[in-house]
Protein backbone atom coordinates (compact mmCIF):
# COMPACT_ATOMS: atom_id res chain seq x y z
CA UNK A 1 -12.31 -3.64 20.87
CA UNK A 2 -14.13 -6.97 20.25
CA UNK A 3 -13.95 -8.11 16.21
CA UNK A 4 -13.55 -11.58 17.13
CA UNK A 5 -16.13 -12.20 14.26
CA UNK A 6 -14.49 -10.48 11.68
CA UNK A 7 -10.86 -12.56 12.21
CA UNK A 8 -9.37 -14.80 9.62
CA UNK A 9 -7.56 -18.07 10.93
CA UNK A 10 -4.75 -17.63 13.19
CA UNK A 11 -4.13 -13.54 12.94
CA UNK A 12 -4.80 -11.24 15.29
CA UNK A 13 -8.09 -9.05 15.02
CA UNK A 14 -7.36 -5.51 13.61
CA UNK A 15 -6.92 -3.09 16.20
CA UNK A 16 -7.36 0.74 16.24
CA UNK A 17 -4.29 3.11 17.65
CA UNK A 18 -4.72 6.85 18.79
CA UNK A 19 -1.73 7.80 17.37
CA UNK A 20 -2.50 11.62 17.51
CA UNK A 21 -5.43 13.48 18.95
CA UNK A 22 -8.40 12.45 17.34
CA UNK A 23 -6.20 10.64 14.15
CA UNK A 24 -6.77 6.96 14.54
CA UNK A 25 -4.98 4.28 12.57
CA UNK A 26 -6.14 1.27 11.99
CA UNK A 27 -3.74 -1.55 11.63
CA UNK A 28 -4.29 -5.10 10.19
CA UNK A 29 -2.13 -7.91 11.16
CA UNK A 30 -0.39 -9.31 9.60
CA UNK A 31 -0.17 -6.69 6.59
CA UNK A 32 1.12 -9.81 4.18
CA UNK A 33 -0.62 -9.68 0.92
CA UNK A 34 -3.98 -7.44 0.37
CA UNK A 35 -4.36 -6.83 3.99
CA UNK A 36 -3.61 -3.55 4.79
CA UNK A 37 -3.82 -0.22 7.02
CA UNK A 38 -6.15 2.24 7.00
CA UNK A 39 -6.14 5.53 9.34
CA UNK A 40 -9.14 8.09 9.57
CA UNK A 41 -9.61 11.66 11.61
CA UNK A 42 -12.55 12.56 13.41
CA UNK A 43 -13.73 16.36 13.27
CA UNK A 44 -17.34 17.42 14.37
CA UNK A 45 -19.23 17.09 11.32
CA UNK A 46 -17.87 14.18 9.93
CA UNK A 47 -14.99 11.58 9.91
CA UNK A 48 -11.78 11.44 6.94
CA UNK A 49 -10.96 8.30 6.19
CA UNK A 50 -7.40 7.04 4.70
CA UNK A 51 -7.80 4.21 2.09
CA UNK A 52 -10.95 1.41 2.54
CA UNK A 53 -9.65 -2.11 2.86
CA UNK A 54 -9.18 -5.13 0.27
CA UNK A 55 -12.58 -7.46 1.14
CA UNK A 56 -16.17 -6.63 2.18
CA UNK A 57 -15.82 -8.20 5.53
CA UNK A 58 -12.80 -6.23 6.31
CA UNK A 59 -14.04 -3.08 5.48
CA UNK A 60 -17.05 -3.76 7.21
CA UNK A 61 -15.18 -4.71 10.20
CA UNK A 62 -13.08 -1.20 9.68
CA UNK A 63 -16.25 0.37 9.29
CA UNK A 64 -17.96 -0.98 12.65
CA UNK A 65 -14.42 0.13 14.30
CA UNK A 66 -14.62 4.00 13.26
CA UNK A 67 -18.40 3.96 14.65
CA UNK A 68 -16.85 2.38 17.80
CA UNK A 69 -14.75 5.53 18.51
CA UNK A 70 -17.78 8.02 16.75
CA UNK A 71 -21.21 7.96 15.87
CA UNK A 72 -20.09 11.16 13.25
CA UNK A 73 -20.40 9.67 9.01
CA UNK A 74 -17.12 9.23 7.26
CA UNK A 75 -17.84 12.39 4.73
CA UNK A 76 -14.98 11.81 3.08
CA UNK A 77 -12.47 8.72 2.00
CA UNK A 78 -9.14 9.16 0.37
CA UNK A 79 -7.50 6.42 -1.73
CA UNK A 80 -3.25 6.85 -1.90
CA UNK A 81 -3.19 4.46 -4.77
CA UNK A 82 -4.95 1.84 -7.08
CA UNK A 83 -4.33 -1.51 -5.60
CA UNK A 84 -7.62 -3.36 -4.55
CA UNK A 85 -6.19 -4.22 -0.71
CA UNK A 86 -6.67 0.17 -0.71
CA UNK A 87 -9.85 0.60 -2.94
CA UNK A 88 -11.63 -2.40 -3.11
CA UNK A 89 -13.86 -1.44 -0.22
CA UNK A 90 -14.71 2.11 -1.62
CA UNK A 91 -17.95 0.96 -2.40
CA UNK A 92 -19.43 0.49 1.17
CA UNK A 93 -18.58 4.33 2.11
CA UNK A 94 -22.12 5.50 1.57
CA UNK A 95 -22.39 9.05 0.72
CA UNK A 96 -18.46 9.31 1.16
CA UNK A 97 -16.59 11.87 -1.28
CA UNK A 98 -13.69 9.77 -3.03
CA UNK A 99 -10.65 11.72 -3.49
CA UNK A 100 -7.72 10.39 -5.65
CA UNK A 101 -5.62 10.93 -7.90
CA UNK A 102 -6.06 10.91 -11.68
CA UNK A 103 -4.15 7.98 -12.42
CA UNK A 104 -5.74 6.54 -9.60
CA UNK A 105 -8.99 6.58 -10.72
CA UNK A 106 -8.05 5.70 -14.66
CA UNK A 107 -5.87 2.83 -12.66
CA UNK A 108 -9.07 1.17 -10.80
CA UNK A 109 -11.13 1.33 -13.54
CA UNK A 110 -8.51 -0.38 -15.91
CA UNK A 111 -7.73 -2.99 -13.12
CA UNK A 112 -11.48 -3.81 -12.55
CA UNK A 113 -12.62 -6.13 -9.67
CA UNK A 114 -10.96 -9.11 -7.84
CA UNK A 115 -10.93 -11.27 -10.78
CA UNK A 116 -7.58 -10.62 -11.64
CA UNK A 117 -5.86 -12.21 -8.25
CA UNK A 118 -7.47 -15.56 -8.54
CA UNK A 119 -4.90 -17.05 -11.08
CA UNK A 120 -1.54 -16.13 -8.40
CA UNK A 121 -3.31 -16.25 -5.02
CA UNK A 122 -5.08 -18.45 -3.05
CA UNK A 123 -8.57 -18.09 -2.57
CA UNK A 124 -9.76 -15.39 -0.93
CA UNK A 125 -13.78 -14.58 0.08
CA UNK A 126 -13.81 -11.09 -1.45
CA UNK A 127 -17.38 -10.47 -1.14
CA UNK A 128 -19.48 -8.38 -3.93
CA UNK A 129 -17.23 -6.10 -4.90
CA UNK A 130 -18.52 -3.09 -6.61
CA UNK A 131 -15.70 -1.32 -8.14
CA UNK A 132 -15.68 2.58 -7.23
CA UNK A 133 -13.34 4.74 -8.52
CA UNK A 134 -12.62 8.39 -7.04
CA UNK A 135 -14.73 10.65 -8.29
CA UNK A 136 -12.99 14.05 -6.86
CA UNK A 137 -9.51 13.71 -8.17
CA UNK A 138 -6.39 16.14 -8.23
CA UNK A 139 -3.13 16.55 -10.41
CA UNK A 140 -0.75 17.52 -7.75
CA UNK A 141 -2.29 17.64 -4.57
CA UNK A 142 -5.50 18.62 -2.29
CA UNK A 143 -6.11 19.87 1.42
CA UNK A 144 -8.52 18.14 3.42
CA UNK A 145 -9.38 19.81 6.76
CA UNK A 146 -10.67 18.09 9.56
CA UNK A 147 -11.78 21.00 11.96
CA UNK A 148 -8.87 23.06 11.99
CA UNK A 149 -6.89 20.05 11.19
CA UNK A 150 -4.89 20.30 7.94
CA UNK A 151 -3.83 17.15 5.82
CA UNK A 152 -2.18 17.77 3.06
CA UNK A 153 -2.77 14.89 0.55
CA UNK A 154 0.01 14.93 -2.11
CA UNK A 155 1.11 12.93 -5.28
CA UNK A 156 4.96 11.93 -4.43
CA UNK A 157 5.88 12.73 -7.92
CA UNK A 158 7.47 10.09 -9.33
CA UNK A 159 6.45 6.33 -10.02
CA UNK A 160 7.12 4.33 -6.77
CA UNK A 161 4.84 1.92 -5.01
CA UNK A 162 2.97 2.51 -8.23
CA UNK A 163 2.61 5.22 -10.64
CA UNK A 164 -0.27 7.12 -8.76
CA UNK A 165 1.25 6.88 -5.21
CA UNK A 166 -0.52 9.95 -3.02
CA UNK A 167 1.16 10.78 0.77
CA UNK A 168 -1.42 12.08 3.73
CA UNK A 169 0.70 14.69 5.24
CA UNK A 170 -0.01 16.53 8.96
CA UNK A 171 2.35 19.06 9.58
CA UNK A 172 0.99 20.05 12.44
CA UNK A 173 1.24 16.38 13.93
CA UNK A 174 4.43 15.31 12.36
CA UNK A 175 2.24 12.71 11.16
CA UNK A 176 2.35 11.06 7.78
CA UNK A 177 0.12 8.20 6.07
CA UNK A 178 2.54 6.45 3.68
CA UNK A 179 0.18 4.59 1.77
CA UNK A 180 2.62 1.45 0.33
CA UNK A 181 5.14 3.90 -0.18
CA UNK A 182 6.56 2.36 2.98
CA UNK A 183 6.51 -1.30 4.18
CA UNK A 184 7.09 -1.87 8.12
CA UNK A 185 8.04 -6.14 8.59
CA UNK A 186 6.72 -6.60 4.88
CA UNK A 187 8.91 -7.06 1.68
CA UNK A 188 7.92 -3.57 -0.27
CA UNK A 189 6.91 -4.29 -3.75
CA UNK A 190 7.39 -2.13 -7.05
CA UNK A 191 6.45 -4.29 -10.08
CA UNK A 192 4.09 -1.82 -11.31
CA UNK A 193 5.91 1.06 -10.04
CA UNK A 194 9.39 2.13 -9.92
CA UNK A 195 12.78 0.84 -7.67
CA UNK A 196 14.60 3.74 -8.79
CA UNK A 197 11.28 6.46 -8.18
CA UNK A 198 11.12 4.90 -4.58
CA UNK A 199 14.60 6.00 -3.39
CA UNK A 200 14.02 9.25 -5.28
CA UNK A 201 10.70 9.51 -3.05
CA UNK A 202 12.15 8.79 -0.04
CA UNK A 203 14.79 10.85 -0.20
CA UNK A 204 13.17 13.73 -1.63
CA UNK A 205 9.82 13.82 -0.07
CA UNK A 206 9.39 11.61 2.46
CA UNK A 207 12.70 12.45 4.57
CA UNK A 208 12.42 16.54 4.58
CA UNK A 209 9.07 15.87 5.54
CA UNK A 210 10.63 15.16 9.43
CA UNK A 211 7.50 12.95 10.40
CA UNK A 212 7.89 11.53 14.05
CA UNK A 213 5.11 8.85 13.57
CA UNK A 214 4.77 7.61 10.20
CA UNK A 215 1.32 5.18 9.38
CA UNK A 216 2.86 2.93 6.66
CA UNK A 217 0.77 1.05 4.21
CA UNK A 218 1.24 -2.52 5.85
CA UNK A 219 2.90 -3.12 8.76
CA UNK A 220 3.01 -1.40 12.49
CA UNK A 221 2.94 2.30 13.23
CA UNK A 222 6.82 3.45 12.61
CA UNK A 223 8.90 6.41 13.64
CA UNK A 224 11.49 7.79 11.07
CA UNK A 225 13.96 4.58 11.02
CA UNK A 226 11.53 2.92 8.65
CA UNK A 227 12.34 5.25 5.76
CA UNK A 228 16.18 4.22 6.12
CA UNK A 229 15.30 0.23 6.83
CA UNK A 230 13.11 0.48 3.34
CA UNK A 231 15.58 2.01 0.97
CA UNK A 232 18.27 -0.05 2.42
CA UNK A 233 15.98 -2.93 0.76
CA UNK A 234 15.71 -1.15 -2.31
CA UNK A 235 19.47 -0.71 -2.92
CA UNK A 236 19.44 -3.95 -2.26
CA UNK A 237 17.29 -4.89 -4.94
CA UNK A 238 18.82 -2.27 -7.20
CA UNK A 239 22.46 -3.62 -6.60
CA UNK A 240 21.40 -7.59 -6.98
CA UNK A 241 19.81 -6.89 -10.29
CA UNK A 242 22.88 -4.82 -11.49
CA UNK A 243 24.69 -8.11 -10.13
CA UNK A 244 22.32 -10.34 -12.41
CA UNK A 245 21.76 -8.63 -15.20
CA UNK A 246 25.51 -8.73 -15.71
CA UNK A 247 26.06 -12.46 -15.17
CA UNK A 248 23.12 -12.88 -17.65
CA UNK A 249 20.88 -14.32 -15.73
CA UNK A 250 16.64 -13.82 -15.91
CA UNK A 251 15.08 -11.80 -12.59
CA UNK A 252 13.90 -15.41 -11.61
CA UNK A 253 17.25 -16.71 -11.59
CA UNK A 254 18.90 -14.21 -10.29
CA UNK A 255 15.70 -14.35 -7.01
CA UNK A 256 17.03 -18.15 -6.62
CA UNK A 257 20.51 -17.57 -6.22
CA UNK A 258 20.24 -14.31 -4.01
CA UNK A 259 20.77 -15.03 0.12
CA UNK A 260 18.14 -11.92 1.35
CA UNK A 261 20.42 -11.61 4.09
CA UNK A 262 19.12 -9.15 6.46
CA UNK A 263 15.77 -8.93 4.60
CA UNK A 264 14.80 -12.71 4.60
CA UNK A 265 12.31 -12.14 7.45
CA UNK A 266 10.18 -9.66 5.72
CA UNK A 267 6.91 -10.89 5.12
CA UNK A 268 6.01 -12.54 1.45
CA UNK A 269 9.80 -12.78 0.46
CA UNK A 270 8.92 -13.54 -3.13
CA UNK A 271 8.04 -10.13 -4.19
CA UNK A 272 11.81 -10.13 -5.04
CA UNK A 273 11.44 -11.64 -8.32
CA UNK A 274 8.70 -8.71 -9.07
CA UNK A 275 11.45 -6.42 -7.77
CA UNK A 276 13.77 -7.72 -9.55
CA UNK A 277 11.81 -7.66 -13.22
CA UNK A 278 10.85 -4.03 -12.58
CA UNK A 279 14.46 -3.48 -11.41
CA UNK A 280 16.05 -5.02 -14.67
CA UNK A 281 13.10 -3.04 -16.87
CA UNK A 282 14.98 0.32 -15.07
CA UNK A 283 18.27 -0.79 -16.43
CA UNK A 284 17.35 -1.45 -19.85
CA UNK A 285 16.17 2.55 -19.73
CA UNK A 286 12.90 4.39 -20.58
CA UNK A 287 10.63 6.15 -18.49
CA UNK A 288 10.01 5.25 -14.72
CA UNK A 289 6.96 2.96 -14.11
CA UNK A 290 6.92 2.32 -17.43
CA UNK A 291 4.20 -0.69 -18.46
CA UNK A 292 5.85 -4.07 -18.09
CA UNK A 293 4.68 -7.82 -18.66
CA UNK A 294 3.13 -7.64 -14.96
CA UNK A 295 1.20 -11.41 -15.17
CA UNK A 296 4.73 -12.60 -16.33
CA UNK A 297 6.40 -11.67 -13.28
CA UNK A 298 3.65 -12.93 -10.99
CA UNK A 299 4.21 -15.91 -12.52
CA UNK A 300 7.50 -15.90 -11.68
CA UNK A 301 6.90 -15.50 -8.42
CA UNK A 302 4.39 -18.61 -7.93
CA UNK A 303 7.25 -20.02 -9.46
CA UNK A 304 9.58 -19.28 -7.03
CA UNK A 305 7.01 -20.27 -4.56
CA UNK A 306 7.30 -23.84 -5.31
CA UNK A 307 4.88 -23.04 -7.43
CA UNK A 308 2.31 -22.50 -5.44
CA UNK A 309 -0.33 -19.41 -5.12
CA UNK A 310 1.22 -16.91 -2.74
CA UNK A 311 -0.46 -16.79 0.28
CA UNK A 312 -3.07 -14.03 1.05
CA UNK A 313 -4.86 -14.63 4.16
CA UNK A 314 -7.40 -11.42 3.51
């Protein structure tokens, strides 16, 4: 498909993969910071869509891709969690139900618009962003159906990507959208989730699951190896705080004297110091996902940047 308009320096357009019958995903290279994936089904009335995108020319563009493959309305739009790169978009779904969960709704509204990335990113052309929270939301879980399709949309459980993380589950497809729960060539992130809730979500309700083809958040389409490549990365992160925290050294000092190793390719590498501060919170005890100084770590991070913004290309 031709979106040659709608591409940002030197990535690749977006591109849209069948990756089950009529269950598209849409995939945006190069799923670094606040650009993400989507996915949506087609049915005869109407088309489900799987999280909007971060800026009104990217959701615009996803938008002009779904009516590329169907003339049908997107009727309905899930979000799996809070962050803008997911929700931000919501707004240009005309007449779309938003589902969510709870905490994802409470979660945009407290986070607001774009304003709040300006002081650790550079700058990105957001567009008018009208912030639009779900306003059909569940505790535990909801069915969607598209046709005779099921997808189960489920709340993992347990603070992880964030605190209001939500799985898109087709059992009859072996086919799961991971929202961020799962990174594919990106470094995952947990500063306002959990390190500790991820592994317990992956191991508990990702892996019985059996999915064959798994959608992650960021990142190309992945088979079942990508649940085993990202919780080696958290035990990583898990074991080099242990290792920090004991020499008595600060999350930032601890990111400048770890060798990622193995994980040094991942895209936007820095999101260990955020690991690493939500990682140390998690050893000091209290609940998972628990509130911590979030703009503090952030700022850690430019710092370990060189201090420069991180580098969102959305």
């Amino acid at each position: 498909m031709s979106s040659v308009h709608h591409d940002v320096g030197h990535l690749p357009p977006p591109r849209v993969e069948e990756v089950s019958e009529d269950v598209f995903a849409y995939i945006q290279p190069d799923g670094s910071w606040w650009i993400n994936n989507t996915g949506f089904l087609v049915g005869r009335r109407g088309v489900i869509s799987v999280d909007a995108c971060s800026t009104v020319r990217r959701t615009q563009a996803y938008l002009d891709a779904i009516a590329i493959v169907t003339p049908r309305p997107v009727r309905t739009l899930i979000n799996t969690h809070h962050h803008g790169d997911h929700t931000f978009g919501n707004h240009l779904f005309a007449g779309a139900t938003i589902v969510g969960h709870e905490a994802t709704r409470s979660s945009i509204i407290e986070w607001g618009g774009p304003g709040a990335a300006a002081a650790f990113w550079t700058e990105v052309d957001w567009g008018e962003v009208t912030v639009e929270p779900p306003f059909l939301t569940y505790t535990d879980a909801v069915t969607v159906w598209s046709d005779d399709l099921r997808a189960d949309v489920r709340h993992v459980g347990t603070p992880a990507h964030t605190t209001n993380d939500s799985i898109v589950w087709l059992p009859e497809r072996n086919l799961l959208f991971s929202g961020d729960v799962l990174f594919n060539g990106g470094t995952p992130f947990l500063l306002q989730g959990s390190v500790a809730g991820a592994v317990q979500v992956l191991e508990e309700v990702i892996k019985p699951l059996g999915a064959t083809t798994i959608v992650p958040g960021h990142g190309a389409v992945a088979g079942p190896e990508l649940v085993d490549d990202v919780l080696g990365y958290l035990r990583f992160v898990q074991a080099t705080a242990r290792a920090g925290r004991d020499a008595g050294l600060t999350p930032l000092e601890t990111a400048r004297e770890t060798d990622l190793g193995e994980y040094a390719g991942l895209l936007d590498s820095e999101r260990i110091v955020g690991n690493l501060h939500r990682a140390y919170a998690e050893l000091e005890g209290g609940p998972l996902g628990r509130p911590i100084d979030a703009a503090a770590a952030l700022g850690d991070m430019v710092t370990y940047n060189g201090g420069r913004p991180l580098t969102c290309l959305a």
